[in-house]
C-alpha atoms as a PDB file:
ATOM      1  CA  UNK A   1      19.319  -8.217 -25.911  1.00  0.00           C
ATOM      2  CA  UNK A   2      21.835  -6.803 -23.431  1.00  0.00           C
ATOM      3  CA  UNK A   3      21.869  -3.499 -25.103  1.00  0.00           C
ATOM      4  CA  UNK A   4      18.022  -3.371 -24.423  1.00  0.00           C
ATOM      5  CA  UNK A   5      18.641  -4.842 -21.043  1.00  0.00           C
ATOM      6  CA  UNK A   6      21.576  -2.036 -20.684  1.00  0.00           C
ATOM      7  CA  UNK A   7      19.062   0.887 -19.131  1.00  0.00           C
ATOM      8  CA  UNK A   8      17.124  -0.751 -16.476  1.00  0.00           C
ATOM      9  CA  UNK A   9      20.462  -2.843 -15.439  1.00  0.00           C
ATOM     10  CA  UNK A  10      21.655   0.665 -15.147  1.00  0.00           C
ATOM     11  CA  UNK A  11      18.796   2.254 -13.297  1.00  0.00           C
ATOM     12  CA  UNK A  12      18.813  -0.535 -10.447  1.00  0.00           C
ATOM     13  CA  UNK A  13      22.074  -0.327  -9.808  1.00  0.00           C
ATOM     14  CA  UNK A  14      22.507   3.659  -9.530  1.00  0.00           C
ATOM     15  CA  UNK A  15      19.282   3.959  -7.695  1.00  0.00           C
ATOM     16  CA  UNK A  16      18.745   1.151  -5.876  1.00  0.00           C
ATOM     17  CA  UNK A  17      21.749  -1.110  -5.143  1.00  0.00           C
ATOM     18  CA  UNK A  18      24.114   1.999  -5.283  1.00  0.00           C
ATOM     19  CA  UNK A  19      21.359   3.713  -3.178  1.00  0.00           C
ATOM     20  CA  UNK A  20      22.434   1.302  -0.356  1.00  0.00           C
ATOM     21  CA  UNK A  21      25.159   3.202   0.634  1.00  0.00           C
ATOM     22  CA  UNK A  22      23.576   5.950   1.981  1.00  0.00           C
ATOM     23  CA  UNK A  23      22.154   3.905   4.799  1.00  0.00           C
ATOM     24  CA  UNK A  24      25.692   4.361   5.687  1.00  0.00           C
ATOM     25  CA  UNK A  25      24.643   7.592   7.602  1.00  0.00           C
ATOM     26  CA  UNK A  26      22.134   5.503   9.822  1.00  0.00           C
ATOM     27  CA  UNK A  27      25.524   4.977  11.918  1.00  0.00           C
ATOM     28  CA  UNK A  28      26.743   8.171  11.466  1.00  0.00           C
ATOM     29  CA  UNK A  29      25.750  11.647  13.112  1.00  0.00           C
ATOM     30  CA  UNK A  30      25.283  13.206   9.941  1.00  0.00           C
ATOM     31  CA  UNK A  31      25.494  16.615   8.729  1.00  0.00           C
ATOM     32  CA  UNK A  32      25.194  17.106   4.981  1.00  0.00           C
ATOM     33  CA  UNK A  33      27.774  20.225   4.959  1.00  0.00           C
ATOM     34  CA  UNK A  34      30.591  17.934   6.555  1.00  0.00           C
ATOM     35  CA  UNK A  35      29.490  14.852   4.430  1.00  0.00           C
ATOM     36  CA  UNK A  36      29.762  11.147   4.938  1.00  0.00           C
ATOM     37  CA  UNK A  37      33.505  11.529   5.433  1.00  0.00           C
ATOM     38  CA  UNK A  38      33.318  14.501   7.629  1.00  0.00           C
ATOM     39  CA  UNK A  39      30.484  13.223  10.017  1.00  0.00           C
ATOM     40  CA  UNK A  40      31.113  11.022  13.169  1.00  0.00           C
ATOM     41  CA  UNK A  41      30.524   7.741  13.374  1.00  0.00           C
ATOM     42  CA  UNK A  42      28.425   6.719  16.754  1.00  0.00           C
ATOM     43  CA  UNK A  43      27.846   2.817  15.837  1.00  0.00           C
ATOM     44  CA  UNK A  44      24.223   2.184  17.050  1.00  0.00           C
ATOM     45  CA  UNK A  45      23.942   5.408  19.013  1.00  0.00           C
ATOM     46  CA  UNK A  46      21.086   5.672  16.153  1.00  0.00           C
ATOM     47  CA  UNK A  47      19.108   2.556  16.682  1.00  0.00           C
ATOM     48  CA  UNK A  48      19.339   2.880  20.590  1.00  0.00           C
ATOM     49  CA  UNK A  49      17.473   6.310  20.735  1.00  0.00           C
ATOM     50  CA  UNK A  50      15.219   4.407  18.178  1.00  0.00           C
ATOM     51  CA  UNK A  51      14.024   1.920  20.511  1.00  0.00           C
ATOM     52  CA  UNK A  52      13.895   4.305  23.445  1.00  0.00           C
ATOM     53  CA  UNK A  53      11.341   7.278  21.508  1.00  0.00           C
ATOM     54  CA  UNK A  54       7.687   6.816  22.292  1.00  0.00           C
ATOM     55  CA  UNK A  55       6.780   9.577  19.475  1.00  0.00           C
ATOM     56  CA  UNK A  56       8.670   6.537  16.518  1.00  0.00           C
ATOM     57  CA  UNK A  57       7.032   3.579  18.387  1.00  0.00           C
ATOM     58  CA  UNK A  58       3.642   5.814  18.083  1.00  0.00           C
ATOM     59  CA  UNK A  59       4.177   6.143  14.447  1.00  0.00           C
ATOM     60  CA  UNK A  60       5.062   2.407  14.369  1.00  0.00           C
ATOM     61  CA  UNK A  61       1.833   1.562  15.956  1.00  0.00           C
ATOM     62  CA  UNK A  62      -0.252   3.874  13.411  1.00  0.00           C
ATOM     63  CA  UNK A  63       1.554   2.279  10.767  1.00  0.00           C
ATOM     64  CA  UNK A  64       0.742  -1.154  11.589  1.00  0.00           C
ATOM     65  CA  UNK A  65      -3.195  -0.267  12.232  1.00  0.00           C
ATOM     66  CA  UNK A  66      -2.987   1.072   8.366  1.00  0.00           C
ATOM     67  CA  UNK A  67      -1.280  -2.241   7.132  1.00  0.00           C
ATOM     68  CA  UNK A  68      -3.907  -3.980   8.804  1.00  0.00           C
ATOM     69  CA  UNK A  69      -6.555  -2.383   7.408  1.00  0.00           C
ATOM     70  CA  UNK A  70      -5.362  -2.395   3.755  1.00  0.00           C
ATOM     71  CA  UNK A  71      -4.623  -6.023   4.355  1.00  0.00           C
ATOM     72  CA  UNK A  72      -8.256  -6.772   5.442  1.00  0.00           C
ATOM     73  CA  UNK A  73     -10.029  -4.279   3.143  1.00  0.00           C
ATOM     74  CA  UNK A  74      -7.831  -3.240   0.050  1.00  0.00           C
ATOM     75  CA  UNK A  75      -6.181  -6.163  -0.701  1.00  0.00           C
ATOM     76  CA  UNK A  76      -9.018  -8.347  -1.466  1.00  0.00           C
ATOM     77  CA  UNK A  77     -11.054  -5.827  -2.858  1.00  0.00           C
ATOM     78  CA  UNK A  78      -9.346  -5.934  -6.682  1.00  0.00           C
ATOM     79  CA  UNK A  79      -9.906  -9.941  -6.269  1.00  0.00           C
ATOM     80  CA  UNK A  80     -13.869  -9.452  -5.655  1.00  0.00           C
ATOM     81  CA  UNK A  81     -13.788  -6.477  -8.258  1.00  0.00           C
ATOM     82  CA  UNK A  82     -12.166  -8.640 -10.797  1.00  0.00           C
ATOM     83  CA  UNK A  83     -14.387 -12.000 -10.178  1.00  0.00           C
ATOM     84  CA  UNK A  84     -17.279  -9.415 -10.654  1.00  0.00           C
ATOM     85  CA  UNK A  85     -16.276  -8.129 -14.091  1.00  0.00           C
ATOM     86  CA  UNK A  86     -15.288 -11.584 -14.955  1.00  0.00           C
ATOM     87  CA  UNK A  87     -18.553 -12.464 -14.609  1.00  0.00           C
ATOM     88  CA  UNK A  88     -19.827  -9.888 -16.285  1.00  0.00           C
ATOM     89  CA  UNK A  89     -20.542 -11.847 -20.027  1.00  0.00           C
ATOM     90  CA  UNK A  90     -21.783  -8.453 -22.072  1.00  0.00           C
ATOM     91  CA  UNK A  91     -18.386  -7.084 -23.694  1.00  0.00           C
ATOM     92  CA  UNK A  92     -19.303  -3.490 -24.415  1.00  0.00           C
ATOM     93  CA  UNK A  93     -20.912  -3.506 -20.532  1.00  0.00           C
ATOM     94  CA  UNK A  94     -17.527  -5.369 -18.966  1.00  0.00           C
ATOM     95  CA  UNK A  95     -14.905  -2.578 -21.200  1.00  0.00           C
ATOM     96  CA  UNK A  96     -16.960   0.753 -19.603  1.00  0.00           C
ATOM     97  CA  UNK A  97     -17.024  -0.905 -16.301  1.00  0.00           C
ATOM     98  CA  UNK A  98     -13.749  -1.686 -16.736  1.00  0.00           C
ATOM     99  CA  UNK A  99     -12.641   1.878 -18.262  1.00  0.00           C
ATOM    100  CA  UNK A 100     -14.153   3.388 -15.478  1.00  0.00           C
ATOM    101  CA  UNK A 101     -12.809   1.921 -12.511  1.00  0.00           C
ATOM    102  CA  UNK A 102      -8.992   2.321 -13.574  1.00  0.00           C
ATOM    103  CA  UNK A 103      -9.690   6.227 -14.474  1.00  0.00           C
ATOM    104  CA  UNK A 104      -8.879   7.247 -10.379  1.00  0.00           C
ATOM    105  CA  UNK A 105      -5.507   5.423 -10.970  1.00  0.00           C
ATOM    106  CA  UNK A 106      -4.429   7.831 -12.674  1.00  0.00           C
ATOM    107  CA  UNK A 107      -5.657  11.047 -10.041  1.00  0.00           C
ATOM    108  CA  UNK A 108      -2.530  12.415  -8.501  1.00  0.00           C
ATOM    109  CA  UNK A 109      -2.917  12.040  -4.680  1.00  0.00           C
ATOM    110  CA  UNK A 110      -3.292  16.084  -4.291  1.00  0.00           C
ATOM    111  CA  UNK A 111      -6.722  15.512  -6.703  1.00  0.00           C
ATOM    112  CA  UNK A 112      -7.851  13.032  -4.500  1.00  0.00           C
ATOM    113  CA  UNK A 113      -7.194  14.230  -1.233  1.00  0.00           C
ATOM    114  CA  UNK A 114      -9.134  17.671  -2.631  1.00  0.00           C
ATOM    115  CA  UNK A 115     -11.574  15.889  -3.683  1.00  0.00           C
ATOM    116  CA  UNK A 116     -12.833  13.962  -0.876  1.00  0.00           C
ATOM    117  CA  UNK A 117     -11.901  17.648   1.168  1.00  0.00           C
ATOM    118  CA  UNK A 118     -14.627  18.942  -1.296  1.00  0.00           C
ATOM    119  CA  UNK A 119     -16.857  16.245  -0.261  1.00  0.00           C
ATOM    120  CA  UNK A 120     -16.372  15.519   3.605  1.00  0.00           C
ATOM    121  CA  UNK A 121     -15.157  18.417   5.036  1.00  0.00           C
ATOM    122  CA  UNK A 122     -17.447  21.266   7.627  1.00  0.00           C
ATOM    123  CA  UNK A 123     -18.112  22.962   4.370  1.00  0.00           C
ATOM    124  CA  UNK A 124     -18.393  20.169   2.033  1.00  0.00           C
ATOM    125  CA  UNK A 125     -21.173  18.598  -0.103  1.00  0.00           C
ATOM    126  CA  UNK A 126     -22.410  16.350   2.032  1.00  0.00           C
ATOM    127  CA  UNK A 127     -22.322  18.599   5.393  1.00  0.00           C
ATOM    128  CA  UNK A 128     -24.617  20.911   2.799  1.00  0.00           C
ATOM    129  CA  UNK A 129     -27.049  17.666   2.184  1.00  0.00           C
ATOM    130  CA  UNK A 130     -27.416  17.028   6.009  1.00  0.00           C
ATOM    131  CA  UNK A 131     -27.995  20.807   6.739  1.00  0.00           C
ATOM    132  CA  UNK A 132     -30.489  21.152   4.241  1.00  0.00           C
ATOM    133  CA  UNK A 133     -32.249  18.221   6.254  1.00  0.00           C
ATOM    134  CA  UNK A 134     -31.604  19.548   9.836  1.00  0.00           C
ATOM    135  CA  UNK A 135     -29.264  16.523  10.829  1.00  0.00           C
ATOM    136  CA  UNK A 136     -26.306  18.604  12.241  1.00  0.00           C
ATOM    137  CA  UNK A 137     -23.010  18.142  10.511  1.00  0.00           C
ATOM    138  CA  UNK A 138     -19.518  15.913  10.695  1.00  0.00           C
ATOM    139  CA  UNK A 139     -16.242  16.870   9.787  1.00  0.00           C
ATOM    140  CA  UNK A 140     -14.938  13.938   8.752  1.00  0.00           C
ATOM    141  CA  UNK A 141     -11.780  14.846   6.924  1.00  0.00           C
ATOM    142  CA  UNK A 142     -10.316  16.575  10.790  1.00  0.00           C
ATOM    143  CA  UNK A 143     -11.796  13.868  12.603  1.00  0.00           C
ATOM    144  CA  UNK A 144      -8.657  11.921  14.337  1.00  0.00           C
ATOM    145  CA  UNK A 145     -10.862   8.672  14.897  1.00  0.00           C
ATOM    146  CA  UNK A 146     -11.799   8.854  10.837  1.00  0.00           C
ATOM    147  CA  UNK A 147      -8.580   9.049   9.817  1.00  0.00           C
ATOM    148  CA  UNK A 148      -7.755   5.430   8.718  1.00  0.00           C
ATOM    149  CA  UNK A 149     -10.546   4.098   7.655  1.00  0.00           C
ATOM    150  CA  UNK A 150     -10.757   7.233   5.667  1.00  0.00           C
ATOM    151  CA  UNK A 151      -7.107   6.412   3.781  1.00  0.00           C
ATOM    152  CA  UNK A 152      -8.609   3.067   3.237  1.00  0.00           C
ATOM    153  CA  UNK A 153     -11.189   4.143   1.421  1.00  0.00           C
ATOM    154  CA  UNK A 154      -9.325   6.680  -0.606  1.00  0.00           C
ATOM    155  CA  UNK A 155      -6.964   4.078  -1.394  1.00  0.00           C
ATOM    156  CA  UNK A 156      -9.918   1.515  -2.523  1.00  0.00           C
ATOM    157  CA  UNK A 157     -11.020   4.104  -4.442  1.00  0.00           C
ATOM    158  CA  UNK A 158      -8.233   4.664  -6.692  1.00  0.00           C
ATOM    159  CA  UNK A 159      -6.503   2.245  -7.005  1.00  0.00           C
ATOM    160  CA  UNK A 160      -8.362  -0.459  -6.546  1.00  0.00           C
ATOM    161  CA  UNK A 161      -9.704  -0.721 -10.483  1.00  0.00           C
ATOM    162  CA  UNK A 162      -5.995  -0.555 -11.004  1.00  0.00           C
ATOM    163  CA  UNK A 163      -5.285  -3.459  -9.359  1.00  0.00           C
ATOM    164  CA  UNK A 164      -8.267  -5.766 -11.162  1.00  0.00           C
ATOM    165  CA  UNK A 165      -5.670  -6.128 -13.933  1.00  0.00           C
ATOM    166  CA  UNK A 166      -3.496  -9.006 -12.652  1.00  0.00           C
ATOM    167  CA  UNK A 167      -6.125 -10.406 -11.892  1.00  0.00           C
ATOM    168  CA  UNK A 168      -8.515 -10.612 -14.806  1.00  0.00           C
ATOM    169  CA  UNK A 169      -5.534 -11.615 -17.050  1.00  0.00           C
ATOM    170  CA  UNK A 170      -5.557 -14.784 -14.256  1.00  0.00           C
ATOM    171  CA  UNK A 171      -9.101 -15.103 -14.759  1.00  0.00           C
ATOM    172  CA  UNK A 172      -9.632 -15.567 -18.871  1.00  0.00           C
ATOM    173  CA  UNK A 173      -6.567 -18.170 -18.506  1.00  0.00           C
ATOM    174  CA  UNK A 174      -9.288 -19.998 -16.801  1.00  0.00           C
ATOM    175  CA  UNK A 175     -10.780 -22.953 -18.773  1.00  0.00           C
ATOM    176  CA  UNK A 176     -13.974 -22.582 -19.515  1.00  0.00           C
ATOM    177  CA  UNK A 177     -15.127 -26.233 -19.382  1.00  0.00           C
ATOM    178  CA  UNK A 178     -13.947 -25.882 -16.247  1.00  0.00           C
ATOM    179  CA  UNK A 179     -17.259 -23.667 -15.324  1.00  0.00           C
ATOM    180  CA  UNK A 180     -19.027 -25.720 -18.102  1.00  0.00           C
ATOM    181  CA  UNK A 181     -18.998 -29.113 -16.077  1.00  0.00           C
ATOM    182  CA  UNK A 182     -19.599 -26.994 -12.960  1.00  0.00           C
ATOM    183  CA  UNK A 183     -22.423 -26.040 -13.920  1.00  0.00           C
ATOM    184  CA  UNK A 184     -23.761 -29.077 -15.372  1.00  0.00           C
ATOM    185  CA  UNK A 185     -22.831 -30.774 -11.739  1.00  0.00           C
ATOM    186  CA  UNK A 186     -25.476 -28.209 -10.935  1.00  0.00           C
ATOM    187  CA  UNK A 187     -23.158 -25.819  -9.046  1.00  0.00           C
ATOM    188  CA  UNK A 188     -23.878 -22.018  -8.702  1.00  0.00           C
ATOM    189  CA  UNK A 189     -21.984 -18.858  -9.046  1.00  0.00           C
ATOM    190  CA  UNK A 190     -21.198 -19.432  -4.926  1.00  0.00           C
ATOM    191  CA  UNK A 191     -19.787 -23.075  -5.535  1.00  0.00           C
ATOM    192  CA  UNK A 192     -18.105 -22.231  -8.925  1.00  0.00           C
ATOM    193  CA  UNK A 193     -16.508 -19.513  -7.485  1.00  0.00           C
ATOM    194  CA  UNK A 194     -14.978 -21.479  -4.531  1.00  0.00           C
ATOM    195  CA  UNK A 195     -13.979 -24.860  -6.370  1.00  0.00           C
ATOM    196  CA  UNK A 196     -12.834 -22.817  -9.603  1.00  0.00           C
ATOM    197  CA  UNK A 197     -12.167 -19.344  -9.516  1.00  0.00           C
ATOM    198  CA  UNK A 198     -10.645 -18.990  -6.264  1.00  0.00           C
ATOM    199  CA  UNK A 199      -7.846 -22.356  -7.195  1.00  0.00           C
ATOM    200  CA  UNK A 200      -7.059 -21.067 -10.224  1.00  0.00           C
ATOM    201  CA  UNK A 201      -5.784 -18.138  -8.771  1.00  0.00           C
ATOM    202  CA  UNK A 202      -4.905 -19.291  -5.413  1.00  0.00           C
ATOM    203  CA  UNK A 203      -0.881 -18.683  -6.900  1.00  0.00           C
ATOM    204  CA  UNK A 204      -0.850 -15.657  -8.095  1.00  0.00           C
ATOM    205  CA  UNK A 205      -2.795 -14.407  -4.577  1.00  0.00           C
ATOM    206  CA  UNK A 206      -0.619 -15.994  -2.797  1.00  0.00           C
ATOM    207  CA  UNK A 207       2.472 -14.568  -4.816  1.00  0.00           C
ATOM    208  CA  UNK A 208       1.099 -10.636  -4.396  1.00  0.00           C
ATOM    209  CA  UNK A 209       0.572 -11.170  -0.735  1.00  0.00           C
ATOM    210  CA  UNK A 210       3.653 -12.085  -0.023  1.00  0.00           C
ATOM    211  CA  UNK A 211       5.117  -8.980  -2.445  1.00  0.00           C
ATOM    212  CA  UNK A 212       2.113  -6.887  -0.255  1.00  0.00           C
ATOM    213  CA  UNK A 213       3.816  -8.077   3.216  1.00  0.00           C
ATOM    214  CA  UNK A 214       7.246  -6.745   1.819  1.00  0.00           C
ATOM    215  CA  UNK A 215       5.602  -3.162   1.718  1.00  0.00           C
ATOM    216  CA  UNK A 216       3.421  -3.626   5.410  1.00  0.00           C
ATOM    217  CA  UNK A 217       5.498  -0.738   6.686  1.00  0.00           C
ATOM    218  CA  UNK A 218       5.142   1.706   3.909  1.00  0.00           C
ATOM    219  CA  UNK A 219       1.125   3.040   4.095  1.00  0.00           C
ATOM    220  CA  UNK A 220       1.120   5.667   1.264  1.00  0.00           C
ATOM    221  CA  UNK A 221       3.783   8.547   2.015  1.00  0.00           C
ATOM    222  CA  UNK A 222       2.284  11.503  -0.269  1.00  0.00           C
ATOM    223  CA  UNK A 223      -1.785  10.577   0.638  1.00  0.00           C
ATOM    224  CA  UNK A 224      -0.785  10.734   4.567  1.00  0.00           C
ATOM    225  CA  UNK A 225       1.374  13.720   3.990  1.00  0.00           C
ATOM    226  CA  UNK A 226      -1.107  15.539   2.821  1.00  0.00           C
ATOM    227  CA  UNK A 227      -3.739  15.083   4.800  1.00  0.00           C
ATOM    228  CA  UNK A 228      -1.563  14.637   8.219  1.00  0.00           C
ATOM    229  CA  UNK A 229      -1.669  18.162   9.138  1.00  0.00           C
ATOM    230  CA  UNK A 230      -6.025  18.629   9.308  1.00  0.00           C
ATOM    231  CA  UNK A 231      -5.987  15.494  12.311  1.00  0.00           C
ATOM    232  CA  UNK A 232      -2.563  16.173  13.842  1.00  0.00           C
ATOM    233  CA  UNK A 233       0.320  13.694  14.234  1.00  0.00           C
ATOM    234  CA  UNK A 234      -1.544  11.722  17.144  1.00  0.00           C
ATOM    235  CA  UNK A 235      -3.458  10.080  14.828  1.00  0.00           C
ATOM    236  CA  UNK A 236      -1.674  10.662  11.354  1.00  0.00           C
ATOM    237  CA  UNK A 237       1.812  10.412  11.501  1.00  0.00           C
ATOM    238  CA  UNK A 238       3.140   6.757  10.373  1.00  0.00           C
ATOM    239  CA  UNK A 239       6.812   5.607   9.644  1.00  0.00           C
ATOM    240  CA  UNK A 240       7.221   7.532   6.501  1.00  0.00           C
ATOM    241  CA  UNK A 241       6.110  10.827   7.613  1.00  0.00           C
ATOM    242  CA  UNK A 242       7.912  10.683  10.878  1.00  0.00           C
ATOM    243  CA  UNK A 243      11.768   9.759   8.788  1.00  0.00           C
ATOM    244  CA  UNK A 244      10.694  12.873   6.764  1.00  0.00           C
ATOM    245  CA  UNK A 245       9.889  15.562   9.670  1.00  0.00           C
ATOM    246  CA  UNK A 246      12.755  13.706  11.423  1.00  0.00           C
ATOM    247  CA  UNK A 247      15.644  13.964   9.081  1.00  0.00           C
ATOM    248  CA  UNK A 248      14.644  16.165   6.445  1.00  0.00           C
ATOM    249  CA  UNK A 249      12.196  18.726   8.230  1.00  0.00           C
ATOM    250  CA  UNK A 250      14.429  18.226  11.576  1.00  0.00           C
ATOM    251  CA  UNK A 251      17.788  17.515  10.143  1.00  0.00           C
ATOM    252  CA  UNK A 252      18.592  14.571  12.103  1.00  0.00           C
ATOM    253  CA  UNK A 253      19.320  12.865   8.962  1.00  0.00           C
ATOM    254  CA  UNK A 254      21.507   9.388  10.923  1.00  0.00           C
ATOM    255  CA  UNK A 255      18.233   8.966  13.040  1.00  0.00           C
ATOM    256  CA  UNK A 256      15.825   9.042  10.235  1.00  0.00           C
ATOM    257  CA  UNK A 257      17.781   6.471   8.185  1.00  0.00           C
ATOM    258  CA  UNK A 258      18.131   4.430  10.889  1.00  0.00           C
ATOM    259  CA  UNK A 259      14.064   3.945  11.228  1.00  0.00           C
ATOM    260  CA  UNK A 260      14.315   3.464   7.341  1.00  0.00           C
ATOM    261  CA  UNK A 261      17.007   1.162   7.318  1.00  0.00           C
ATOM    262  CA  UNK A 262      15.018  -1.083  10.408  1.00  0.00           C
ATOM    263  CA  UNK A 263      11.529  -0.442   7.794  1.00  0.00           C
ATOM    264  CA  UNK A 264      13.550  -2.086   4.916  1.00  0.00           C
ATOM    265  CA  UNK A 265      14.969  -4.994   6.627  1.00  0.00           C
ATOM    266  CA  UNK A 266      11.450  -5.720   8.621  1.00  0.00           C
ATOM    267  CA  UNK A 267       9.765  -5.889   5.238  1.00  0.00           C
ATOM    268  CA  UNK A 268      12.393  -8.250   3.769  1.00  0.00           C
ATOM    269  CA  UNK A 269      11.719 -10.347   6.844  1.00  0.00           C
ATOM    270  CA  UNK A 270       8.257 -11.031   6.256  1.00  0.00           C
ATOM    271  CA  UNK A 271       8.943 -11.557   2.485  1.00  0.00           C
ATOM    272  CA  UNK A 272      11.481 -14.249   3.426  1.00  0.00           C
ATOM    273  CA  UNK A 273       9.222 -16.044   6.251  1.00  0.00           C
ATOM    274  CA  UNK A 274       5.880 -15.219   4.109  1.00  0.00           C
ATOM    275  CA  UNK A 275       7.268 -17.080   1.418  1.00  0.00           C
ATOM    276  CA  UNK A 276       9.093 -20.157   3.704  1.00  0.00           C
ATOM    277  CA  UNK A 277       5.620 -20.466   5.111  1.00  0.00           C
ATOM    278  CA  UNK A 278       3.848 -20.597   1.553  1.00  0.00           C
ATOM    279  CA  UNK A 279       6.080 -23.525   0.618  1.00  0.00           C
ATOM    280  CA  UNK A 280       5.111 -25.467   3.748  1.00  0.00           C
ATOM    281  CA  UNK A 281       1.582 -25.021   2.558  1.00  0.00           C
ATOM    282  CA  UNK A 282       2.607 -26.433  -0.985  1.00  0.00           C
ATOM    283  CA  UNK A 283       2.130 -22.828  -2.689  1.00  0.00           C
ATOM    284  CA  UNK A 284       4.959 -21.871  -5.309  1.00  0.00           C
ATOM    285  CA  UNK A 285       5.302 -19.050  -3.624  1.00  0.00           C
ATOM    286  CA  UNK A 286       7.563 -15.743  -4.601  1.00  0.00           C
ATOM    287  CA  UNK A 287      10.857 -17.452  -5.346  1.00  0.00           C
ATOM    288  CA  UNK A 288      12.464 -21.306  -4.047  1.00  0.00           C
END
């Protein structure tokens, strides 16, 4: 068992708990040709200019409108999309559904972002449709107000088939004489749903919300990356993009980890209180 255990024991602590140590330079101003040992150490000169630059607390701000809005939108989507197929009671009908839905998971970012180019852009398919009809056009893939609601979508769209999975494994652990005597009580799909579905998986929602709240600050690096550029930094640059331009586009490598380093320990914040405040509410939660 340990010699099966030996690989990922080895991969967490090279790349993540040995990883740790390089946050080391978020006190440091760094320069890769001098090294960690060669740089000089200026204590939380870092983290002052942090909380002093309008162009980070920007890109904090944008971050936390994303967050929202994949907390609002995408998170319960794969919950609805899973209570649908669940519901769905012909097998060969549920499986293509199902095969269907989890096919954009696996769509690299730069597919999807050319995709929706193909579709939404000034010269895309639908500006074509609308003026074929005489209604004008819309660039919606350079449009700065579009922006995030147009990540959220891209991000319902592919992954959020992917993320039915959890959930329909929760869902045929459900007894079915549970619905059964629902039913016969005279309840409907609305009332079933709320007194049976929903409580049986109350836990496990619960569990990847709190795992969701760990990640708030981190909005999809490579989809924003990519797609930054055609609405500016105004409106697309978010706390993942700016450590990148910042230390490895800019070379101010200390100031760049010391946003990350701030990210990480924000995130572990909220998993800690997220999951205190579960317990008060008599949920299991992530961990006691």
């Amino acid at each position: 068992m340990l010699a099966l255990l030996a690989p990922a024991l080895v991969y967490f602590l090279v790349f993540h708990y040995g990883a740790l140590f390089g946050y080391g330079i978020a006190f440091q101003d760094y320069v890769p040709f001098l090294g960690v040992s060669g740089s000089d150490w200026v204590g939380f000169g870092n983290f002052e200019k942090l909380f002093t630059d309008p162009a980070m607390w920007h890109a904090a701000l944008n971050t936390l409108e994303l967050s929202a809005l994949q907390l609002i939108f995408f998170f319960p989507a794969p919950i609805a999309l899973a209570m649908l197929l669940h519901s769905i009671t012909a097998a060969p009908v549920r499986k293509f559904v199902q095969s269907v839905v989890y096919l954009p998971h696996f769509i690299s970012w730069v597919i999807v972002v050319a995709l929706f180019q193909q579709f939404l852009s000034s010269t895309g398919v639908l500006n074509g449709w609308l003026g074929d009809a005489g209604l004008g056009t819309i660039d919606v893939i350079a449009n700065p107000d579009a922006f995030k609601p147009l990540m959220v979508a891209q991000i319902i769209w592919k992954d959020c088939g992917w993320g039915t999975i959890i959930f329909l494994a929760a869902l045929y652990n459900v007894d079915e004489q549970l619905y059964e005597s629902a039913a016969i009580d005279g309840a409907g799909w609305a009332r079933r749903t709320w007194h049976v579905t929903l409580p049986a998986i109350r836990p496990l929602i619960v569990l990847l919300f709190i795992l969701k709240l760990g990640d708030i600050l981190s909005v999809g690096f490579e989809q924003i990356l990519l797609q930054r550029d055609s609405v500016g930094p105004e409106a697309g640059e978010v706390l993942d993009t700016f450590v990148y331009y910042t230390g490895v586009l800019g070379g101010d490598w200390g100031y760049a980890s010391a946003v990350g380093l701030i990210k990480g320990i924000l995130g572990a914040g909220l998993v800690i209180l997220a999951n205190k405040l579960a317990h008060r509410l008599g949920e299991e939660g992530l961990y006691r």
